[in-house]
Protein backbone atom coordinates (compact mmCIF):
# COMPACT_ATOMS: atom_id res chain seq x y z
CA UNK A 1 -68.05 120.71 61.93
CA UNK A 2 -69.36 122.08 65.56
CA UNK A 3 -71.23 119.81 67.77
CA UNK A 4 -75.33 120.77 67.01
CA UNK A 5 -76.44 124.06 69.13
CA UNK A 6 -80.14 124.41 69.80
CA UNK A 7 -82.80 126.56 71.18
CA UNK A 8 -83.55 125.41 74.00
CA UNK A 9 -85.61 128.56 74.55
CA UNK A 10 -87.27 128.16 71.33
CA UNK A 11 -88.63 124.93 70.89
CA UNK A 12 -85.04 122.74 70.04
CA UNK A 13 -84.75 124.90 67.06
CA UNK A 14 -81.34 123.51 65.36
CA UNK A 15 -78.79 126.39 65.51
CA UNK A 16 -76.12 124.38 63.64
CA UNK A 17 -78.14 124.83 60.10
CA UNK A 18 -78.73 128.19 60.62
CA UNK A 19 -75.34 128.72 60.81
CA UNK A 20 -73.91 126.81 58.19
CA UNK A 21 -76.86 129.23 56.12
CA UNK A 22 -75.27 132.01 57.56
CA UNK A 23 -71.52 131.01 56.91
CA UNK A 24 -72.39 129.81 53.47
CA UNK A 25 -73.69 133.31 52.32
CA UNK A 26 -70.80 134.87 54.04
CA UNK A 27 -67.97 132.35 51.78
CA UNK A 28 -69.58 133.96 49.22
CA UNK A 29 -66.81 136.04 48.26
CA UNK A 30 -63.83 133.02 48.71
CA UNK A 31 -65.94 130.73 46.96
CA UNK A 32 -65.72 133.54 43.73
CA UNK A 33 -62.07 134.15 44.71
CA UNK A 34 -61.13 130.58 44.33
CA UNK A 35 -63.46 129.60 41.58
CA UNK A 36 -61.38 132.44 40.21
CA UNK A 37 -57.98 130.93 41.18
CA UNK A 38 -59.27 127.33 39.68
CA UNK A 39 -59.34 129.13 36.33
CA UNK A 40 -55.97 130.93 36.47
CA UNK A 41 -54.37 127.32 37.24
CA UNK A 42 -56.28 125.64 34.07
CA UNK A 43 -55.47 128.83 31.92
CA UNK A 44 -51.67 128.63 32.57
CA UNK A 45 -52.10 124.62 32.36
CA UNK A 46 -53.89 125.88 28.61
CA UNK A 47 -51.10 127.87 27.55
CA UNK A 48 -48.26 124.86 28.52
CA UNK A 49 -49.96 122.85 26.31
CA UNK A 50 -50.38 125.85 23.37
CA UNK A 51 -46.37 126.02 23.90
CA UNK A 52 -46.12 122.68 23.85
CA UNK A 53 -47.36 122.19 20.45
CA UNK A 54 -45.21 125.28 19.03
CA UNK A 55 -42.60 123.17 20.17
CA UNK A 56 -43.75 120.65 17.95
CA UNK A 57 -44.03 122.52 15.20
CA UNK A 58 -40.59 124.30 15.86
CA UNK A 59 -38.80 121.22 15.35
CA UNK A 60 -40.84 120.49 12.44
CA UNK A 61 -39.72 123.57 10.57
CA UNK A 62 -36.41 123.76 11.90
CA UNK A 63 -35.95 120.01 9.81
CA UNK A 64 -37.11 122.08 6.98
CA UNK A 65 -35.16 125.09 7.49
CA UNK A 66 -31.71 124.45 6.19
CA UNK A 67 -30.37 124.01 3.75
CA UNK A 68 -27.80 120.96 4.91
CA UNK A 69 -30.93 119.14 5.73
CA UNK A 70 -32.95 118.99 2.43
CA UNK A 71 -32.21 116.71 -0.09
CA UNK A 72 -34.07 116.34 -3.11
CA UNK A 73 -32.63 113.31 -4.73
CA UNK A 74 -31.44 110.06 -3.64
CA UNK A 75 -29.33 107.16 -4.96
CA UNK A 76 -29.84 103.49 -6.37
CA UNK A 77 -27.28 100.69 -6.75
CA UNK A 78 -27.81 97.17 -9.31
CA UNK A 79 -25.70 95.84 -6.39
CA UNK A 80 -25.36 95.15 -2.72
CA UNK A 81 -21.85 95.18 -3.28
CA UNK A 82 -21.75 98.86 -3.35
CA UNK A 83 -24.16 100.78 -1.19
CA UNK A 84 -25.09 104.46 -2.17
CA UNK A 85 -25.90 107.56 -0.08
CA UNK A 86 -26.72 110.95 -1.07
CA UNK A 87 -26.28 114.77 0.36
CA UNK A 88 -28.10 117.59 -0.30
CA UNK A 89 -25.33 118.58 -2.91
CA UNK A 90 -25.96 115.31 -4.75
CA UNK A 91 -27.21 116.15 -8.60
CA UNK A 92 -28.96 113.75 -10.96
CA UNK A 93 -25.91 111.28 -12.57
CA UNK A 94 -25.19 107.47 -13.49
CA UNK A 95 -21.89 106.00 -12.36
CA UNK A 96 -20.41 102.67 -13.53
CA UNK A 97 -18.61 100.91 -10.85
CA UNK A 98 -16.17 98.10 -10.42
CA UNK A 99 -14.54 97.18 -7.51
CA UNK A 100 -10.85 95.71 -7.60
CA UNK A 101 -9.89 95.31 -4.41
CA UNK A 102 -11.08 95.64 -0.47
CA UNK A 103 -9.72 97.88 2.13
CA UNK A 104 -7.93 96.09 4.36
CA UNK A 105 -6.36 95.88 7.69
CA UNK A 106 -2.57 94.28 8.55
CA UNK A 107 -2.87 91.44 11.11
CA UNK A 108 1.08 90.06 12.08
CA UNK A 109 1.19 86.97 14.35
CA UNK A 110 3.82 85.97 16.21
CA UNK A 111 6.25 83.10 14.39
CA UNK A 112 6.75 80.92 17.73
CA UNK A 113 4.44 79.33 20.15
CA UNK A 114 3.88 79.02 23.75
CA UNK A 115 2.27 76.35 25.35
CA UNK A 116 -0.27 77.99 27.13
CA UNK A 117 -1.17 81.99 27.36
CA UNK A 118 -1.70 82.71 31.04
CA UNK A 119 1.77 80.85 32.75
CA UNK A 120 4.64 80.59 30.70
CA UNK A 121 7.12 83.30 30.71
CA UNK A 122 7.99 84.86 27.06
CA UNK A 123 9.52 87.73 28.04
CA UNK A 124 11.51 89.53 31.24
CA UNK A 125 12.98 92.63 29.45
CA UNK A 126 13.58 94.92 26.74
CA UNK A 127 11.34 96.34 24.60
CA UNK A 128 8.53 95.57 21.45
CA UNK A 129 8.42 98.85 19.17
CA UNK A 130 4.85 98.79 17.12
CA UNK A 131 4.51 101.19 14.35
CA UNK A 132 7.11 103.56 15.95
CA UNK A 133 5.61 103.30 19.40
CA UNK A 134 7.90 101.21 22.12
CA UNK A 135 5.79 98.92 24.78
CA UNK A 136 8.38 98.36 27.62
CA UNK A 137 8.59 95.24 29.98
CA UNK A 138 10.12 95.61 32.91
CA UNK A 139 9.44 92.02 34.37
CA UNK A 140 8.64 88.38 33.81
CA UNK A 141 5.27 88.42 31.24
CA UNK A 142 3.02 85.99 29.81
CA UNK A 143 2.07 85.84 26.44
CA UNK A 144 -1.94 87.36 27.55
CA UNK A 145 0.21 89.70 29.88
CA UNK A 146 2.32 91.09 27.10
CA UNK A 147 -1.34 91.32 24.56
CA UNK A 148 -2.40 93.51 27.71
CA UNK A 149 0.85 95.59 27.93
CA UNK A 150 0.11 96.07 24.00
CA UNK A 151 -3.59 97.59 24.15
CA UNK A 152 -2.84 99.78 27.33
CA UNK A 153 -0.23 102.02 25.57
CA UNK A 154 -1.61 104.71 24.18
CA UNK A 155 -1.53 106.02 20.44
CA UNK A 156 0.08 102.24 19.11
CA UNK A 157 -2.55 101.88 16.57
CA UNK A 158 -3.21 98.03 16.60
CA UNK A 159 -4.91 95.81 19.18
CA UNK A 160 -2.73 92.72 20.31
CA UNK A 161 -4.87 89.20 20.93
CA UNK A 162 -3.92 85.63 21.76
CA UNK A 163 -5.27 83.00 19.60
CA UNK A 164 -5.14 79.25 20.33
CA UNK A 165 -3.75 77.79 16.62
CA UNK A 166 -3.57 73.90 18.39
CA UNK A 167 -3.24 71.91 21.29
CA UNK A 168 -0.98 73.62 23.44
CA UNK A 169 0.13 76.38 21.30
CA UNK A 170 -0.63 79.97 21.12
CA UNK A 171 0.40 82.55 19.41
CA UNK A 172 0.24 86.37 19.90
CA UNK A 173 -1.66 88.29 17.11
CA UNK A 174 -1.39 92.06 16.12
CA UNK A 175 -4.15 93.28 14.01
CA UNK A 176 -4.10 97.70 12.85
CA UNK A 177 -7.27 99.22 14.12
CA UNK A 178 -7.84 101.25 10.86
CA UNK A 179 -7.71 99.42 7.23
CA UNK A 180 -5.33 101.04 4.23
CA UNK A 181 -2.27 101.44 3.31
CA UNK A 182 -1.30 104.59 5.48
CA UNK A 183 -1.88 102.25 8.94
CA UNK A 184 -0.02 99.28 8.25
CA UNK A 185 2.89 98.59 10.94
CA UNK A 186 6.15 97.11 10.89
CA UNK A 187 7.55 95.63 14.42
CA UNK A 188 11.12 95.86 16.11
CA UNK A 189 12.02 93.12 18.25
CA UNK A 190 13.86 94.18 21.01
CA UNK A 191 12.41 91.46 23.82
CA UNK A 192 14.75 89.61 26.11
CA UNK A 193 14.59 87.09 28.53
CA UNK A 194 11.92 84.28 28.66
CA UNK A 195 10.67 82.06 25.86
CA UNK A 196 11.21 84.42 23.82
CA UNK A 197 8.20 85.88 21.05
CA UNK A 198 9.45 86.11 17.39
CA UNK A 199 7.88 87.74 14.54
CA UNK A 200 7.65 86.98 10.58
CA UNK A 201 5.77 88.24 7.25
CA UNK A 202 2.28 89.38 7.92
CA UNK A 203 -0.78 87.32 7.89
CA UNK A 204 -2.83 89.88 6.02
CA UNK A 205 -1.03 92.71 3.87
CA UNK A 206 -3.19 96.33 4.47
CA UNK A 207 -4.19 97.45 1.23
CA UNK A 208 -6.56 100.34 0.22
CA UNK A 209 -9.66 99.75 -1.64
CA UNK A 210 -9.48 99.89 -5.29
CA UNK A 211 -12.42 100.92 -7.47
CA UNK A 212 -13.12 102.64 -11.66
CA UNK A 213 -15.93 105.22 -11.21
CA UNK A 214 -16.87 105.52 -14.84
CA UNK A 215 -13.40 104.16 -15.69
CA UNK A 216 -11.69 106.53 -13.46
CA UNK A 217 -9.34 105.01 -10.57
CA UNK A 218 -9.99 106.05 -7.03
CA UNK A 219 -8.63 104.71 -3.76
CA UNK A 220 -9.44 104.83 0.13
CA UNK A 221 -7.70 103.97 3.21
CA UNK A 222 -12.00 102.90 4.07
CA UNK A 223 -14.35 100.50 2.36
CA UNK A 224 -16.03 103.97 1.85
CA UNK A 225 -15.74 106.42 -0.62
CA UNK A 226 -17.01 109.98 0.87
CA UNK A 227 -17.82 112.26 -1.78
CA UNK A 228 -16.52 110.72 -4.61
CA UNK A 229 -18.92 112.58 -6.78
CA UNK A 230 -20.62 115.89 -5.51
CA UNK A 231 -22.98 114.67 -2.67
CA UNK A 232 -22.55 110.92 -3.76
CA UNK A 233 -20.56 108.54 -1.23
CA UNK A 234 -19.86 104.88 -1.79
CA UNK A 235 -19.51 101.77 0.38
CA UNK A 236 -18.11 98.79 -1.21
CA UNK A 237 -18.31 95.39 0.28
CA UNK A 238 -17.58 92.65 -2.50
CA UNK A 239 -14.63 92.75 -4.99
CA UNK A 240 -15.16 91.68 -8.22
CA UNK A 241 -13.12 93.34 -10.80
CA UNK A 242 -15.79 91.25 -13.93
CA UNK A 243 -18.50 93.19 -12.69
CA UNK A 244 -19.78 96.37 -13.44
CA UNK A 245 -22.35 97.59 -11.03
CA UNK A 246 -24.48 100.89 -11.99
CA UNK A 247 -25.39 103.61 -9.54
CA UNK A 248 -28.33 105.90 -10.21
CA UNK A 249 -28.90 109.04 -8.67
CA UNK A 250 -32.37 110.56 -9.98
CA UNK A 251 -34.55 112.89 -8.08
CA UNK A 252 -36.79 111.38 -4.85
CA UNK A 253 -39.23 113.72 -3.25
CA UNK A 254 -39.72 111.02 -0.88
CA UNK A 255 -37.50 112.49 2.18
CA UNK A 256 -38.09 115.82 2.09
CA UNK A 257 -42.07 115.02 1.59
CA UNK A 258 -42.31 113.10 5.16
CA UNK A 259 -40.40 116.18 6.81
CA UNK A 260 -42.99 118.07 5.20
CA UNK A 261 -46.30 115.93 6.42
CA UNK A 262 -44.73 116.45 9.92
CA UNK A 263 -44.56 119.86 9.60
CA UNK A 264 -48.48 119.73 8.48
CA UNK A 265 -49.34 117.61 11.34
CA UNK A 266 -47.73 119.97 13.95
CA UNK A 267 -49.33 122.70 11.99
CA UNK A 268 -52.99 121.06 12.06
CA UNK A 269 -52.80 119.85 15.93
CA UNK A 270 -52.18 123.94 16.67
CA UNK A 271 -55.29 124.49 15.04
CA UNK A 272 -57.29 121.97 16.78
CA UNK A 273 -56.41 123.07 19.91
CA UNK A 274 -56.89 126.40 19.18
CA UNK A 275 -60.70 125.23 18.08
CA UNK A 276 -61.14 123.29 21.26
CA UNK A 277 -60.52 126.41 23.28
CA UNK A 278 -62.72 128.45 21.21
CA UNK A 279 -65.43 125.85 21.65
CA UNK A 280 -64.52 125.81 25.98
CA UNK A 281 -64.69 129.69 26.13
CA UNK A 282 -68.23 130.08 23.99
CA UNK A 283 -69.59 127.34 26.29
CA UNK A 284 -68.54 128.91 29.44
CA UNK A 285 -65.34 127.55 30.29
CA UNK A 286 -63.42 130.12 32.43
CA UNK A 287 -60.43 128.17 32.13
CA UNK A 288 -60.26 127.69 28.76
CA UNK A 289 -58.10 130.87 26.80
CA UNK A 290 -60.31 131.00 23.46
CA UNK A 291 -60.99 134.14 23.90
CA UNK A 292 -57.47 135.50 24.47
CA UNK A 293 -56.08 137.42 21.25
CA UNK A 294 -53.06 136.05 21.55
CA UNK A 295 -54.90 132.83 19.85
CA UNK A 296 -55.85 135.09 17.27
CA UNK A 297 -53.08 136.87 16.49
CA UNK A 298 -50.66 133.66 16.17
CA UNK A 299 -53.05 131.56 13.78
CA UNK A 300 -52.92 134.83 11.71
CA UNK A 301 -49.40 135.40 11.93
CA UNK A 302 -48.60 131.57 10.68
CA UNK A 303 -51.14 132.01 7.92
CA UNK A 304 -49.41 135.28 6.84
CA UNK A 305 -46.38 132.99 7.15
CA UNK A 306 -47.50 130.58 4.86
CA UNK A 307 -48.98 132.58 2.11
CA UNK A 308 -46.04 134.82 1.96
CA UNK A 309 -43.50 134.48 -0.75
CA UNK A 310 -39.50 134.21 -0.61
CA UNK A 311 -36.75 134.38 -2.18
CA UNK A 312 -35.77 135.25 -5.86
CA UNK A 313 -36.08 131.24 -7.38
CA UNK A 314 -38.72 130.27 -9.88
CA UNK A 315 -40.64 129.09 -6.98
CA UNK A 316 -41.33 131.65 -4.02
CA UNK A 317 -44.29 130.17 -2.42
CA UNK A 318 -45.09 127.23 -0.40
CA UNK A 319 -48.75 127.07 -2.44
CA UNK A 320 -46.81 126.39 -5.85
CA UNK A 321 -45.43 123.17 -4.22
CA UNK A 322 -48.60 121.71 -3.25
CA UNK A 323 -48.53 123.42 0.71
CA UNK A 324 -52.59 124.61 0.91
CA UNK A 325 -54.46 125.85 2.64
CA UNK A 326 -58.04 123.67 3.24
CA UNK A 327 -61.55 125.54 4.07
CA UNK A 328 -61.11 124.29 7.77
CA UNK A 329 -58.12 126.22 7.90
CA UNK A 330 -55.74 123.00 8.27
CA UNK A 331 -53.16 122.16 5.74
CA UNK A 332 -52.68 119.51 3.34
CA UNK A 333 -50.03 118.49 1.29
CA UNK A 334 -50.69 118.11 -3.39
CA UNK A 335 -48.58 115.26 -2.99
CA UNK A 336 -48.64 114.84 -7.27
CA UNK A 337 -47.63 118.98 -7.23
CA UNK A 338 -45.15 118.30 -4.56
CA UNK A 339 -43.25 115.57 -6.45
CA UNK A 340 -43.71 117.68 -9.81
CA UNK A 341 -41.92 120.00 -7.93
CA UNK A 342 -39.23 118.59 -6.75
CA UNK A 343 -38.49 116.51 -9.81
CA UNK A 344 -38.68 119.37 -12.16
CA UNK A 345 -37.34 122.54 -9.52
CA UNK A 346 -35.61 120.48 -7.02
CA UNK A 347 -33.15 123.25 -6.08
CA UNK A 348 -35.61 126.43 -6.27
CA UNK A 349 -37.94 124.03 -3.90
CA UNK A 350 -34.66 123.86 -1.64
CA UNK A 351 -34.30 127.68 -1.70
CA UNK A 352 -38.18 127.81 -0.84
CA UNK A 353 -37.56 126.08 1.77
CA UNK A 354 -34.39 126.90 3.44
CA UNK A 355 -32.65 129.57 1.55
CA UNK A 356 -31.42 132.86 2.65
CA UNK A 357 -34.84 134.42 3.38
CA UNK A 358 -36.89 131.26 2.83
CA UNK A 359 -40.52 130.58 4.31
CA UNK A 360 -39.40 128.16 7.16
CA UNK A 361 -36.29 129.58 8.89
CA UNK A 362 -38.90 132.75 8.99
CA UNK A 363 -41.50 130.83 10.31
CA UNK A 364 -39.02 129.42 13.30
CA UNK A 365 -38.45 133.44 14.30
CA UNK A 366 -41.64 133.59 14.19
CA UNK A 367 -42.39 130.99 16.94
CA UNK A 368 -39.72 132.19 18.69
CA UNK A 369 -41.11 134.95 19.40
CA UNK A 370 -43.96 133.08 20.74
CA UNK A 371 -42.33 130.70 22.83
CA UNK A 372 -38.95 131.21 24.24
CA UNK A 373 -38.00 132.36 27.28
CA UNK A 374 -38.92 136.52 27.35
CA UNK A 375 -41.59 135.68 24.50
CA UNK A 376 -45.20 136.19 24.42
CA UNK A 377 -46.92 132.94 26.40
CA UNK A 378 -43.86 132.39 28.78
CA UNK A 379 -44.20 136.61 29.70
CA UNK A 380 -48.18 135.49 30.18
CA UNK A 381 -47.72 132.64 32.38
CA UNK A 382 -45.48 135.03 34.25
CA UNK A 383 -48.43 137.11 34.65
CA UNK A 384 -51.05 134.33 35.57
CA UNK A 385 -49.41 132.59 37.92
CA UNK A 386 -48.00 136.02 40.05
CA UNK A 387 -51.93 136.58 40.12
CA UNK A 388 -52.83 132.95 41.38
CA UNK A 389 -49.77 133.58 43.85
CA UNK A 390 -51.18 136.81 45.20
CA UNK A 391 -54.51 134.88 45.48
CA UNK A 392 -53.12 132.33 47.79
CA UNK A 393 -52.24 135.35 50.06
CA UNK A 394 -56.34 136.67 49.79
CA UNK A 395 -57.39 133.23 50.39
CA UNK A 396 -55.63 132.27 53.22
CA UNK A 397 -56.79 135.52 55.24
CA UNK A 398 -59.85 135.26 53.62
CA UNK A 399 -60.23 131.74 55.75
CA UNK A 400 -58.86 133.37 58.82
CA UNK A 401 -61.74 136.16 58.76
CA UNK A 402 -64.54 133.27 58.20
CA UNK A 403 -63.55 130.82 61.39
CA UNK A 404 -63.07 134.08 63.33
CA UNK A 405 -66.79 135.37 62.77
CA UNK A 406 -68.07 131.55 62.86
CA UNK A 407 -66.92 131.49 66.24
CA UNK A 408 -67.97 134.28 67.39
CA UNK A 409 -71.69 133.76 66.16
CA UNK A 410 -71.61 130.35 67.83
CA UNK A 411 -70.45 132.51 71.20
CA UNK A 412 -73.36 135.05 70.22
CA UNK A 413 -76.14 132.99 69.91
CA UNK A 414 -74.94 130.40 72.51
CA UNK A 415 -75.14 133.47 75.08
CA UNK A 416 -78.58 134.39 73.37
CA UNK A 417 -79.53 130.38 73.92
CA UNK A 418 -78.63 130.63 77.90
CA UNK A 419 -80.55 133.90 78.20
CA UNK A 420 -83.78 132.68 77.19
CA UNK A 421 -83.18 129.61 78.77
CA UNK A 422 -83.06 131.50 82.06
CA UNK A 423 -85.92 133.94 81.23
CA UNK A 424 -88.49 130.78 80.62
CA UNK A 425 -87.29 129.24 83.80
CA UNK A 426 -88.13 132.76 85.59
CA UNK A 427 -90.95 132.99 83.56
CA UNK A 428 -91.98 129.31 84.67
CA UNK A 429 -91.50 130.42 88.33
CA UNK A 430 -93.68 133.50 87.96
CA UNK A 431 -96.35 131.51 86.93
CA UNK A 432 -95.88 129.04 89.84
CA UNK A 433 -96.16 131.91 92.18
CA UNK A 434 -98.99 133.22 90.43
CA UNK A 435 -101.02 130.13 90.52
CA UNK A 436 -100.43 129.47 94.72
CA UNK A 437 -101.72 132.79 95.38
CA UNK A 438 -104.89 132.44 93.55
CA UNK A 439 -105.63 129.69 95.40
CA UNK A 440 -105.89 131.80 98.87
């Protein structure tokens, strides 16, 4: 602020207040321009977080919106010896299961010894052929050194290790890195030089897993079964050929339910925001964008959305498994029509859903629409913010102008000060004058 100017003509009146009067009615105009601005900001700020929460609720539907997603049942086992999983092409079905025998991996350990790993020399030369695949030496090696040689060739298909089996004696393992029949390994000794490394029968034979699936035989290279039935895929961890263990799969509405609720919640957070704005923009707020008909026109176009009906199945709307509509305008979820649903219509609820032409891959091009790039709210925040850009520009000289005429009223009424400074010290004189020569 300027130092204090006063009157000295008129009585010490302080010019510095009646300036800052002056300039105050005169930033008028910026004041509105950047109370203006202030709003823009918050309005683009308003429509981040409106895109923000279609985001939400993009993901939500997108969970719901195909087909490879859904599942509508989901399976049991008597058993921890056999774990179940389902897919969406799982159907209702009970499987007896016995397991006779584990998948398993070949481990082969060396016949001789060495008396330490890291120092004695067990080979100089020649080569160790794994499965088909040679490992070369080309100088002196320990037994660790040759383990090493082992795991840095590529494609060999086992993993060597060095195991201490006493005092001073260690022998070199070689274990397959899958389990089953189609990875076990046979070795060619062709080492020379050194101590020498010899190899004999294998420690543990591969073998496949073994199970009956409703007294049918089935094998795998895994401990898993993929797909054994339609959708249905088994792990087995225990062998016990005594025991028959029985696998349910019966419909669960469980899964697809939760993917539902947080489609709802997205949903109902939309419309709370879009109340809160409403509520800003009728009290005033000029930040707040309740009163743009964009609002309007999306809650509509969702609620069109959801009402609509799809597809050809026995059910075509999202009402008929329990999706409503509440009087506040949020959604809820008839959890005991939801599960009647998908226990009784379990694949027309998936075709609802998901299907070609179903509710929730329509409602994602809908919100598309709204939010990506080229879409409605990004095209508006475009818009704001080339406004609140331009407004910088207006401010700025806007500034300029204001300091420019303060100045210059300071110079104007600082020359005004001087003047009547000098006319009441001339004035002053006069009257000195005029008082000597009355007393002649």
């Amino acid at each position: 602020m300027s130092s204090p100017i006063t009157f000295s003509g008129f009585n010490n009146i302080d010019f510095n207040t009646i300036l800052n009067s002056l300039m105050q009615v005169a930033s008028q105009p910026l004041t509105t321009l950047q109370d203006h601005q202030t709003a823009l900001k918050s309005q683009v700020s308003s429509f981040d977080a409106l895109n923000g929460r279609l985001s939400s609720m993009r993901a939500a539907a997108d969970a719901l919106g195909s087909l490879s997603s859904l599942s509508t049942v989901s399976g049991t086992s008597t058993d921890t010896a056999v774990a179940v999983s389902t897919g969406t092409d799982a159907v209702e079905g009970h499987y007896d299961v016995v397991v006779n025998e584990l998948a398993r991996a070949q481990v082969t350990a060396s016949t001789t010894t060495a008396p330490d790993a890291k120092t004695t020399v067990v080979a100089s030369g020649g080569t160790l052929t794994i499965g088909g695949v040679a490992v070369a030496i080309t100088g002196d090696v320990t037994l660790q050194q040759l383990a090493t040689a082992i795991n840095q060739t590529d494609g060999i298909g086992v993993t060597a290790a060095v195991v201490r089996t006493g005092t001073n004696a260690y022998k070199l393992t070689l274990s397959s890195v899958d389990t089953g029949l189609a990875n076990a390994f046979t070795v060619t000794n062709g080492l020379t030089g050194g101590a020498g490394v010899a190899f004999g029968a294998n420690a543990v034979e591969a073998s496949d897993a073994s199970i009956l699936i409703n007294n049918i035989a089935a094998t795998s290279s895994s401990n898993t079964f993929e797909d054994i039935a339609a959708g249905v895929t088994l792990t087995v961890s225990k062998k016990d050929a005594t025991k028959t263990i029985g696998i349910d799969v019966t419909p669960d509405s469980s899964a697809l339910s939760g993917k539902v609720n947080s489609f709802i919640t997205a949903y109902n957070n939309l419309v709370k925001f879009i109340e809160t704005q409403r509520t800003s923009a009728n009290n005033g707020d000029a930040g707040s964008i309740g009163r743009d008909p964009l609002l309007r026109a999306l809650r509509n176009s969702l609620r069109t959305e959801l009402l609509g009906a799809y597809g050809s199945a026995s059910v075509q709307r999202l009402t008929e498994v329990g999706v409503e509509f509440a009087r506040d305008g949020t959604l809820t979820l008839n959890q005991s029509k939801f599960d009647d649903a998908v226990t009784n219509n379990g694949d027309d609820v998936r075709e609802l859903f998901a299907g070609t032409g179903g509710a929730f891959p329509a409602i994602e091009a809908l919100l598309d629409g709204y939010s990506q790039t080229g879409g409605v709210i990004p095209s508006i925040k475009d818009r704001l913010n080339q406004q609140v850009t331009a407004m910088d520009d207006q401010i700025s000289k806007m500034q300029t102008r204001l300091a420019q005429q303060r100045l210059a009223m300071q110079a104007e009424f600082t020359q005004a000060d001087a003047a009547m400074s000098q006319l009441k010290n001339q004035s002053s004189s006069l009257s000195s004058i005029g008082s000597g020569l009355g007393s002649f």
